[in-house]
C-alpha atoms as a PDB file:
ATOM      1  CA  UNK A   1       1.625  42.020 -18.342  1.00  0.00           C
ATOM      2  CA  UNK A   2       2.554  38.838 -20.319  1.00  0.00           C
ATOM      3  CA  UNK A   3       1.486  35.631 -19.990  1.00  0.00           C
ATOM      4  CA  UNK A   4       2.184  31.960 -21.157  1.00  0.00           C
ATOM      5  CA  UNK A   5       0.217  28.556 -20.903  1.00  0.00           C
ATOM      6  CA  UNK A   6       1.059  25.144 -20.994  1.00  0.00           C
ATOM      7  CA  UNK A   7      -1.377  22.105 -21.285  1.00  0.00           C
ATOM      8  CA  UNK A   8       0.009  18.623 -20.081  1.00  0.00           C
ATOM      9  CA  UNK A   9      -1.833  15.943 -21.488  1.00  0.00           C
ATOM     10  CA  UNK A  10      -2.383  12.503 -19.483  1.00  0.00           C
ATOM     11  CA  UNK A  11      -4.629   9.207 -18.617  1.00  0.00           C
ATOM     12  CA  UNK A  12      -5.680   7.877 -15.165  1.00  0.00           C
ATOM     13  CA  UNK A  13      -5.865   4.243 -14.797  1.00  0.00           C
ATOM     14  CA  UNK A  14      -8.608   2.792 -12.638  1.00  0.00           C
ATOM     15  CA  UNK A  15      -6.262   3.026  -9.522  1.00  0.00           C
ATOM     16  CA  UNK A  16      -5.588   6.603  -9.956  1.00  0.00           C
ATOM     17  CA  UNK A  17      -2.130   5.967 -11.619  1.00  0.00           C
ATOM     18  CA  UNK A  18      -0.837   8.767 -14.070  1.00  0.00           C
ATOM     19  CA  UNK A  19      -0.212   7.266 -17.900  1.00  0.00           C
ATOM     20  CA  UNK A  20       1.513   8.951 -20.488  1.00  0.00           C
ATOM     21  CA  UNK A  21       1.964  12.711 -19.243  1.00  0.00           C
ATOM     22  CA  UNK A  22       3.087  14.603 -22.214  1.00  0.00           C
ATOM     23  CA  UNK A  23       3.317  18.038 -23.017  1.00  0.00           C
ATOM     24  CA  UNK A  24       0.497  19.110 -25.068  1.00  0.00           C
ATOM     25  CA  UNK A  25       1.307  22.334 -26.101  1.00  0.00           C
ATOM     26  CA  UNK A  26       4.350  24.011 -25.268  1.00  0.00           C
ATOM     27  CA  UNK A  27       4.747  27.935 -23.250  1.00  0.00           C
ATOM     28  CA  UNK A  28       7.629  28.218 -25.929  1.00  0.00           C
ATOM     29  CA  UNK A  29       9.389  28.167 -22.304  1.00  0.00           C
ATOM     30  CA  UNK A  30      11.154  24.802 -22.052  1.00  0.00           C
ATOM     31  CA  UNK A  31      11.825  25.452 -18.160  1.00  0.00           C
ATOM     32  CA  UNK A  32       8.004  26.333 -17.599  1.00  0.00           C
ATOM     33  CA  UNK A  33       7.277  23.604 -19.832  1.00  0.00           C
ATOM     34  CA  UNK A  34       9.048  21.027 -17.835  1.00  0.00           C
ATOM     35  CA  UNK A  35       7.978  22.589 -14.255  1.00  0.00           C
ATOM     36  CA  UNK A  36       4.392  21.648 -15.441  1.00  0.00           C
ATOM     37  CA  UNK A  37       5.207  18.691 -16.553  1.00  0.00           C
ATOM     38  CA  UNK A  38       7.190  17.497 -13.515  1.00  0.00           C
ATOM     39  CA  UNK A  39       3.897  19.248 -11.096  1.00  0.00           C
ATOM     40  CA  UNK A  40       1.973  16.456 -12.908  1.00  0.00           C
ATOM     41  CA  UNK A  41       4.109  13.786 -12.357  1.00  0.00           C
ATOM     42  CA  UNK A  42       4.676  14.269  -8.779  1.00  0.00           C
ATOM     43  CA  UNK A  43       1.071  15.078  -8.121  1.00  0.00           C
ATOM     44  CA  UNK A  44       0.199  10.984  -8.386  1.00  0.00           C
ATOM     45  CA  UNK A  45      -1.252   8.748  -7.426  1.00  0.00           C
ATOM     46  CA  UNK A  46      -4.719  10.125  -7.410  1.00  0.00           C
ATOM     47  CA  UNK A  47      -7.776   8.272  -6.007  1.00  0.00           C
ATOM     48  CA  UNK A  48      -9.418   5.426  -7.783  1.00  0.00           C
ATOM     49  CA  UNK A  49     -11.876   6.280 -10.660  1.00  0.00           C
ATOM     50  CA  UNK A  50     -15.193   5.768  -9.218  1.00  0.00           C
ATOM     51  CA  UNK A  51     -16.511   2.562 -10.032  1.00  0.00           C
ATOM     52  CA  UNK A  52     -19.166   3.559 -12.150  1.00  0.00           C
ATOM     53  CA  UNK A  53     -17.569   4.954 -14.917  1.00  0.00           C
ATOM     54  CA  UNK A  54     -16.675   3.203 -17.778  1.00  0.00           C
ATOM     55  CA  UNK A  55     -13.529   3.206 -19.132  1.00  0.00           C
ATOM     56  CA  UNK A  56     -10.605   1.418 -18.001  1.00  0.00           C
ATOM     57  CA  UNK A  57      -8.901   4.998 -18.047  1.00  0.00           C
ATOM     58  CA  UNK A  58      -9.837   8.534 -18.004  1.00  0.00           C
ATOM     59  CA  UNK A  59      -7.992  11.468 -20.358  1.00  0.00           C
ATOM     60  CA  UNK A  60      -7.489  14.608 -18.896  1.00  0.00           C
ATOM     61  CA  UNK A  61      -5.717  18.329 -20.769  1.00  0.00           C
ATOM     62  CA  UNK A  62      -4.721  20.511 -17.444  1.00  0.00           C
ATOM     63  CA  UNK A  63      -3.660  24.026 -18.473  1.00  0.00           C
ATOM     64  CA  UNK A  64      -0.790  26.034 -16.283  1.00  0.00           C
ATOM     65  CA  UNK A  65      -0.691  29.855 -16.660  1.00  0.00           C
ATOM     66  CA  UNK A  66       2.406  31.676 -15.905  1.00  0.00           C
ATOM     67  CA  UNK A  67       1.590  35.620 -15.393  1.00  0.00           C
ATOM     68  CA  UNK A  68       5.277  37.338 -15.962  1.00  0.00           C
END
């Protein structure tokens, strides 16, 4: 069995807006690569950060795995 992992880096602004998705580090799969990155993208708006914290955004590193 094989394997390969993606991370997608991004921010979330205080009203759940996605900033800056970027690959973080690549599959060495440019079509798995872009899926993620698109899955991101498309998963937006998210709620509001809560209104205790903070920052005006928050960072997050999500990791896809692709089992082959």
């Amino acid at each position: 069995d094989e394997s390969k992992r993606v991370v997608i880096h991004y921010r979330v602004d205080r009203t759940g807006r996605i900033l800056s998705p970027s690959i973080e580090e690549t599959s060495g799969d440019n079509l798995l690569d872009q899926s993620a990155l698109r899955a991101v993208i498309v998963s937006g708006p998210f709620p509001p950060l809560p209104e205790g914290y903070p920052d005006s955004t928050l960072g997050v590193h999500f990791g896809f795995k692709c089992e082959l």
